[in-house]
Protein backbone atom coordinates (compact mmCIF):
# COMPACT_ATOMS: atom_id res chain seq x y z
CA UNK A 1 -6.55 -92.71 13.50
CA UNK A 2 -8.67 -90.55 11.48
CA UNK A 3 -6.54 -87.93 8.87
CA UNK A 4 -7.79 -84.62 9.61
CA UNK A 5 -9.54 -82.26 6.92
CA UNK A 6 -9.28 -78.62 6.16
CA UNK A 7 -11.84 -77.41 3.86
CA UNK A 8 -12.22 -74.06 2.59
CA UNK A 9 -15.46 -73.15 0.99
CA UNK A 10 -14.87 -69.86 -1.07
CA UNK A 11 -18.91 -69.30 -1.40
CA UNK A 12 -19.50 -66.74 -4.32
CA UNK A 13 -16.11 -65.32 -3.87
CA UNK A 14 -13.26 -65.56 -6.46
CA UNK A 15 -12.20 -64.72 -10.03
CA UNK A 16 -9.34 -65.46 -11.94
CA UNK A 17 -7.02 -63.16 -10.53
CA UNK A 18 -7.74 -65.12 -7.10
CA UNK A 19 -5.31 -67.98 -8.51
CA UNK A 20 -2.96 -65.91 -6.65
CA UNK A 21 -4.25 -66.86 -3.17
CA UNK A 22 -4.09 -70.37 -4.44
CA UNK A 23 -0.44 -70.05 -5.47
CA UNK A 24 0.52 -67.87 -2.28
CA UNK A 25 -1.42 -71.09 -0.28
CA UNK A 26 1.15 -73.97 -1.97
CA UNK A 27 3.74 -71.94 -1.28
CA UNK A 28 3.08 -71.38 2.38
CA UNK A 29 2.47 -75.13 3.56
CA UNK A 30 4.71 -76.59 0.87
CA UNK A 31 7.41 -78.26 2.81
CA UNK A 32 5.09 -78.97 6.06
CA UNK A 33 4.05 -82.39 7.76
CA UNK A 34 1.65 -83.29 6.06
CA UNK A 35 -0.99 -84.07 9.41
CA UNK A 36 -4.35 -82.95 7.41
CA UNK A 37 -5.60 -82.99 4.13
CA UNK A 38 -6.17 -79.27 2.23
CA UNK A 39 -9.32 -78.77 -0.15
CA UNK A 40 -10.14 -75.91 -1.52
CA UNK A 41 -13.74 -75.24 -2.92
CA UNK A 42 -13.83 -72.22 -5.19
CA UNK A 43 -16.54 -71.29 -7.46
CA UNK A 44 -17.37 -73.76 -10.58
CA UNK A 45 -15.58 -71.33 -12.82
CA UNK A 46 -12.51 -71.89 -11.61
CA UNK A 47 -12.24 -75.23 -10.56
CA UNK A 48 -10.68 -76.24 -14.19
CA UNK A 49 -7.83 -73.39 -13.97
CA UNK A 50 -7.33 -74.30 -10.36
CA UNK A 51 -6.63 -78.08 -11.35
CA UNK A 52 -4.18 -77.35 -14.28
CA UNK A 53 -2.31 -75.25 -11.55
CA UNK A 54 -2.30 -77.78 -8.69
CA UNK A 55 -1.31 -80.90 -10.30
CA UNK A 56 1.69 -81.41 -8.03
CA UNK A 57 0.09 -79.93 -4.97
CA UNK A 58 -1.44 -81.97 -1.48
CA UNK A 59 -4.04 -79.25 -2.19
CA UNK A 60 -7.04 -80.87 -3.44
CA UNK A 61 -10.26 -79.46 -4.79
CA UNK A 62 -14.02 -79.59 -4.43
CA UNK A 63 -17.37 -78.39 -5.54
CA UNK A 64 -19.71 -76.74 -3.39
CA UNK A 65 -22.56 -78.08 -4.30
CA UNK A 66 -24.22 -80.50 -7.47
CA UNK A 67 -27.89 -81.55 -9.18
CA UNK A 68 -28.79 -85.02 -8.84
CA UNK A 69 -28.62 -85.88 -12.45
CA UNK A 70 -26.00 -86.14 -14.61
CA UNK A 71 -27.49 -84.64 -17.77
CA UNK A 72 -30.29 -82.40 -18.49
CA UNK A 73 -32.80 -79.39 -19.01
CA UNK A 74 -31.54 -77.65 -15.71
CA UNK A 75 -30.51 -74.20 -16.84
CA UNK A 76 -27.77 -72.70 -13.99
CA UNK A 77 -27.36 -76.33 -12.55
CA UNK A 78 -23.79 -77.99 -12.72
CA UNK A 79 -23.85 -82.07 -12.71
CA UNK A 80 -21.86 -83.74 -10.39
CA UNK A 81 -19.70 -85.48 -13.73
CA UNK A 82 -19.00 -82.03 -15.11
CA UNK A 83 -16.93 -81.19 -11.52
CA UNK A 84 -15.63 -84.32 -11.74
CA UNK A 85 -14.99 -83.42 -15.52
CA UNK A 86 -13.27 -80.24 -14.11
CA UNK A 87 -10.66 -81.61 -11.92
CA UNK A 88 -12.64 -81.80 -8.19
CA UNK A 89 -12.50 -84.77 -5.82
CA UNK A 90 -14.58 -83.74 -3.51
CA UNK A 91 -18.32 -81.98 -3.32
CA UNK A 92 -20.31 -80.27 -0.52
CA UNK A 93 -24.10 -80.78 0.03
CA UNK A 94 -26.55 -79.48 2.28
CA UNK A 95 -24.72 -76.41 3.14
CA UNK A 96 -27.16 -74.11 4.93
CA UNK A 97 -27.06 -71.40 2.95
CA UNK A 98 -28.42 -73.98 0.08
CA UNK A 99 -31.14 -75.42 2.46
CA UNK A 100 -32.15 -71.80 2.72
CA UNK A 101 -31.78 -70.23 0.03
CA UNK A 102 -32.75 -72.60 -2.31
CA UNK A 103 -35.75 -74.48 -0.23
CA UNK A 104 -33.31 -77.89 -0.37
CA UNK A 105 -34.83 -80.41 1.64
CA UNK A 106 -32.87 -83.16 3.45
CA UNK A 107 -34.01 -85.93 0.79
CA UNK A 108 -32.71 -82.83 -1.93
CA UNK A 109 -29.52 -83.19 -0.21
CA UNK A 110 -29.49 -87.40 0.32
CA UNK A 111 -30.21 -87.42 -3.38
CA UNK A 112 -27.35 -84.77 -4.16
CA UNK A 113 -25.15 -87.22 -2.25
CA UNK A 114 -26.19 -90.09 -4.09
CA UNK A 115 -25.01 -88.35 -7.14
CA UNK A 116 -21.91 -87.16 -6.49
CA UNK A 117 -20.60 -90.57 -5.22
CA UNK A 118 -21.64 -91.55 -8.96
CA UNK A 119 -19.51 -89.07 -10.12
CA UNK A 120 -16.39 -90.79 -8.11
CA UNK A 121 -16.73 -87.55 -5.59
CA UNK A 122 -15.98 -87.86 -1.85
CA UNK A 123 -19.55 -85.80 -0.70
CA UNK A 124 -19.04 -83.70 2.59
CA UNK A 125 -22.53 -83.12 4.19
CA UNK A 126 -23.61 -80.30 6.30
CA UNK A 127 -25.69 -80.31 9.26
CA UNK A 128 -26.62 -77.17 11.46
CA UNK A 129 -29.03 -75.71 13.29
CA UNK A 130 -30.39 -72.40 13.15
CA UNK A 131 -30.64 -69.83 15.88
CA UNK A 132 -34.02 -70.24 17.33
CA UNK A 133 -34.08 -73.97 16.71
CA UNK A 134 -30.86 -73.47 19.39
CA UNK A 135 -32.82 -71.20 21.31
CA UNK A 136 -35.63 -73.75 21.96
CA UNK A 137 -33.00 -76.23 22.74
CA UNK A 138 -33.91 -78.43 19.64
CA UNK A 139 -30.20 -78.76 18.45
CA UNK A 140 -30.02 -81.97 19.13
CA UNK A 141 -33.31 -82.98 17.38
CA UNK A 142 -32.72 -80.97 14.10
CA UNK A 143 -28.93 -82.63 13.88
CA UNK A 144 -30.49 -86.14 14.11
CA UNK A 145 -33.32 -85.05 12.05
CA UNK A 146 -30.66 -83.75 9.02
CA UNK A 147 -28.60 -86.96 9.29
CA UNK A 148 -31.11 -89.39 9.15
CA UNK A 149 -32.60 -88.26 5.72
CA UNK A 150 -29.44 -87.02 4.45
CA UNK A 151 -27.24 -89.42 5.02
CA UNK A 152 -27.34 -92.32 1.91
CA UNK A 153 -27.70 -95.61 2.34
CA UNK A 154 -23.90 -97.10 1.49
CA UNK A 155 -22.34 -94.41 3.27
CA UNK A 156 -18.52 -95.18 4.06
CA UNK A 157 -15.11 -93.19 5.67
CA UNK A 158 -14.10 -93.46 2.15
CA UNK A 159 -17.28 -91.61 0.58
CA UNK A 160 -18.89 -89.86 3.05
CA UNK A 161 -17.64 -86.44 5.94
CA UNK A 162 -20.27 -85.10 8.00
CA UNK A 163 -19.74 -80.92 8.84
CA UNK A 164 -21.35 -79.84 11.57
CA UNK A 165 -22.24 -75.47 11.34
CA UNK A 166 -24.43 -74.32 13.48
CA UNK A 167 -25.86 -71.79 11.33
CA UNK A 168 -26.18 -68.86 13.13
CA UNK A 169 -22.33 -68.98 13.73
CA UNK A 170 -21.81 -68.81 9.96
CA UNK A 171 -19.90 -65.36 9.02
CA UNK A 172 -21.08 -64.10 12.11
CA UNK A 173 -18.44 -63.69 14.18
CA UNK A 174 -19.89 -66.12 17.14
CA UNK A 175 -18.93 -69.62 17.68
CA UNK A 176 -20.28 -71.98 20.13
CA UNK A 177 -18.23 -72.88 23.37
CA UNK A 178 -15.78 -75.85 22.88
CA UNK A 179 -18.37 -77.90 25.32
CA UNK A 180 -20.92 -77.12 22.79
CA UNK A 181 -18.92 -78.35 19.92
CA UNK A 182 -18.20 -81.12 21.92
CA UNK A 183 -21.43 -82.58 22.72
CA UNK A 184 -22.90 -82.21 19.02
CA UNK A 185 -19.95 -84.23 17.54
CA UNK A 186 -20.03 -86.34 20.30
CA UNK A 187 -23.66 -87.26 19.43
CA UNK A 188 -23.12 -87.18 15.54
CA UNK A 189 -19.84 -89.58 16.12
CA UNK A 190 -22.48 -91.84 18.72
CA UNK A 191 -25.34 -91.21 15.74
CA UNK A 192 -22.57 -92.97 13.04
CA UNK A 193 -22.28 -95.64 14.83
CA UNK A 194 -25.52 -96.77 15.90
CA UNK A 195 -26.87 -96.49 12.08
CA UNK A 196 -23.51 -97.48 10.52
CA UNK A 197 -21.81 -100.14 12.62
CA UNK A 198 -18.94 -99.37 14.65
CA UNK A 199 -16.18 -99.16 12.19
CA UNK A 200 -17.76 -97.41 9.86
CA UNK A 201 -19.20 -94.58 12.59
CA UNK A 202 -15.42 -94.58 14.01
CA UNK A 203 -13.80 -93.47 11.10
CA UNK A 204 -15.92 -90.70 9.57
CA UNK A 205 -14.43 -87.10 9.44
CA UNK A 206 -16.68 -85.20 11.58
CA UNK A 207 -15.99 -81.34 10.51
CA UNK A 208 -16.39 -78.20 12.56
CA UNK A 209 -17.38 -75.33 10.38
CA UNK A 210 -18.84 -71.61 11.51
CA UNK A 211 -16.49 -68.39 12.24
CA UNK A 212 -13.31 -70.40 12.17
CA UNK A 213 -10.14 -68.50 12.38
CA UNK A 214 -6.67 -68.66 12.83
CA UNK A 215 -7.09 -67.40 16.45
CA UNK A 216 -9.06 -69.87 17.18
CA UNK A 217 -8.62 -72.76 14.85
CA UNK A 218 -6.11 -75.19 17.44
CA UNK A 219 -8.93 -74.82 20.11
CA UNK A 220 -11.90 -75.91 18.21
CA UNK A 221 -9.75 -78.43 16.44
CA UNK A 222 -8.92 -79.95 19.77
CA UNK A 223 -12.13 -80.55 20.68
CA UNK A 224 -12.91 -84.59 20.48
CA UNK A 225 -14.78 -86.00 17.65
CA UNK A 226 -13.53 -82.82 15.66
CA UNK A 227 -11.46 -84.01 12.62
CA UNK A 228 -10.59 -80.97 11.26
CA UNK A 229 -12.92 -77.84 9.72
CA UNK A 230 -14.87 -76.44 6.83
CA UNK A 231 -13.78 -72.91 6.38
CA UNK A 232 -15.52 -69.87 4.94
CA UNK A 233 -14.49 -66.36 4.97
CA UNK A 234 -10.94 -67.09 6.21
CA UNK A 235 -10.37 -69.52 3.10
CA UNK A 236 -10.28 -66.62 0.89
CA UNK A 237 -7.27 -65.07 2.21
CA UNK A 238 -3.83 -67.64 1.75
CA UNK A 239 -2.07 -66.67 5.01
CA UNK A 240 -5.16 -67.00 7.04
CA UNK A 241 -5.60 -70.24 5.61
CA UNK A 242 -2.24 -71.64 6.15
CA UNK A 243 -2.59 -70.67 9.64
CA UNK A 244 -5.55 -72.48 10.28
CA UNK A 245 -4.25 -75.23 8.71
CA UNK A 246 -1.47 -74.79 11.22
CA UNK A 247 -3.20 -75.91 13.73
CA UNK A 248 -2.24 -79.85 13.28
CA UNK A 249 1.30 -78.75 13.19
């Protein structure tokens, strides 16, 4: 049985007055069955405050994204040890918006990986196509593409989640039909297993992540191979959170 995972990726959102949203989010699933995980990954600034304030909360917290090395002339760049430093657990690569925006290749991002597991940090890593890629029916080909030269070599359940956004569902509004969902995890879970071995492949968290929300979170977490979801705009707000997190109640 694989634990679920709800992630929610703040993006460039969130000051300190936000610790509020934090607090408001203890408060609403403290006391619940605990049948997922809860990360949070705010900004860099505030991953130190957050920590100090969660130390006896399930909610965990997480980076959103690291350079390779650990030191260095890399003005702007935060190290994978200095989140580490700050209190996260966890760190995302590959996001889409960091493939775009920043030109990140997918050996950029197997690198990035590499370097947060020496940090101790559990890396989740992002897959997605964009719209025309989907248009041309290449879905299939870019996903396989992205996880074979993203994915490191020593990649475990323990070390390693795989989040699946298609990227033109990302604060968009649209989300692909559950069938949809279903045959891309279906063929990252099959993908795990042929490279990894069959226990390995099993147990990965496969994440569903793009216009997630509380109305229709328990659907798309349903869906086989899903093992919970990386959240974006719907993070930021505590009670739309905790109802998405609701959905493995």
């Amino acid at each position: 049985m694989i634990k679920p995972l709800v992630a929610g990726n703040w993006k460039m959102n969130g000051i300190a007055k936000s610790a509020t949203q934090i607090i408001n989010l203890n408060d609403g699933i403290s006391g619940r069955s605990a049948n997922c995980d809860v990360l949070i990954c705010p900004p860099s600034t505030l991953i130190m405050a957050f920590s100090n304030m969660l130390k006896d909360s399930p909610i965990m917290l997480g980076g959103q994204d690291c350079h390779k090395n650990e030191t260095g002339a890399h003005t702007g760049d935060i190290a994978p040890e200095m989140l580490s430093d700050a209190g996260a657990q966890y760190v995302i690569v590959g996001h889409s918006e960091r493939r775009m925006d920043h030109k990140e290749r997918d050996k950029d991002v197997c690198e990035k990986a590499q370097a947060g597991w020496r940090a101790g940090l559990k890396v989740i890593l992002c897959v997605g196509e964009l719209n025309g890629e989907r248009s041309a029916d290449l879905t299939l080909n870019v996903i396989e593409r992205q996880l074979k030269n993203s994915i490191p070599e020593g990649s475990t359940p323990e070390n390693l989640i795989i989040a699946y956004e298609p990227v033109w569902a990302i604060g968009t509004g649209l989300t692909p039909t559950t069938k949809d969902v279903e045959q891309v995890h279906s063929f990252i879970r099959n993908y795990l297993i042929s490279s990894l071995g069959a226990e390995k492949g099993s147990n990965i968290k496969i994440l569903y992540g793009g216009s997630v929300k509380p109305n229709n979170a328990k659907e798309l977490m349903s869906v086989p191979n899903v093992n919970g979801a990386l959240v974006g705009g719907a993070s930021l707000k505590a009670e739309d959170f905790a109802q998405i997190i609701a959905a493995y109640e």
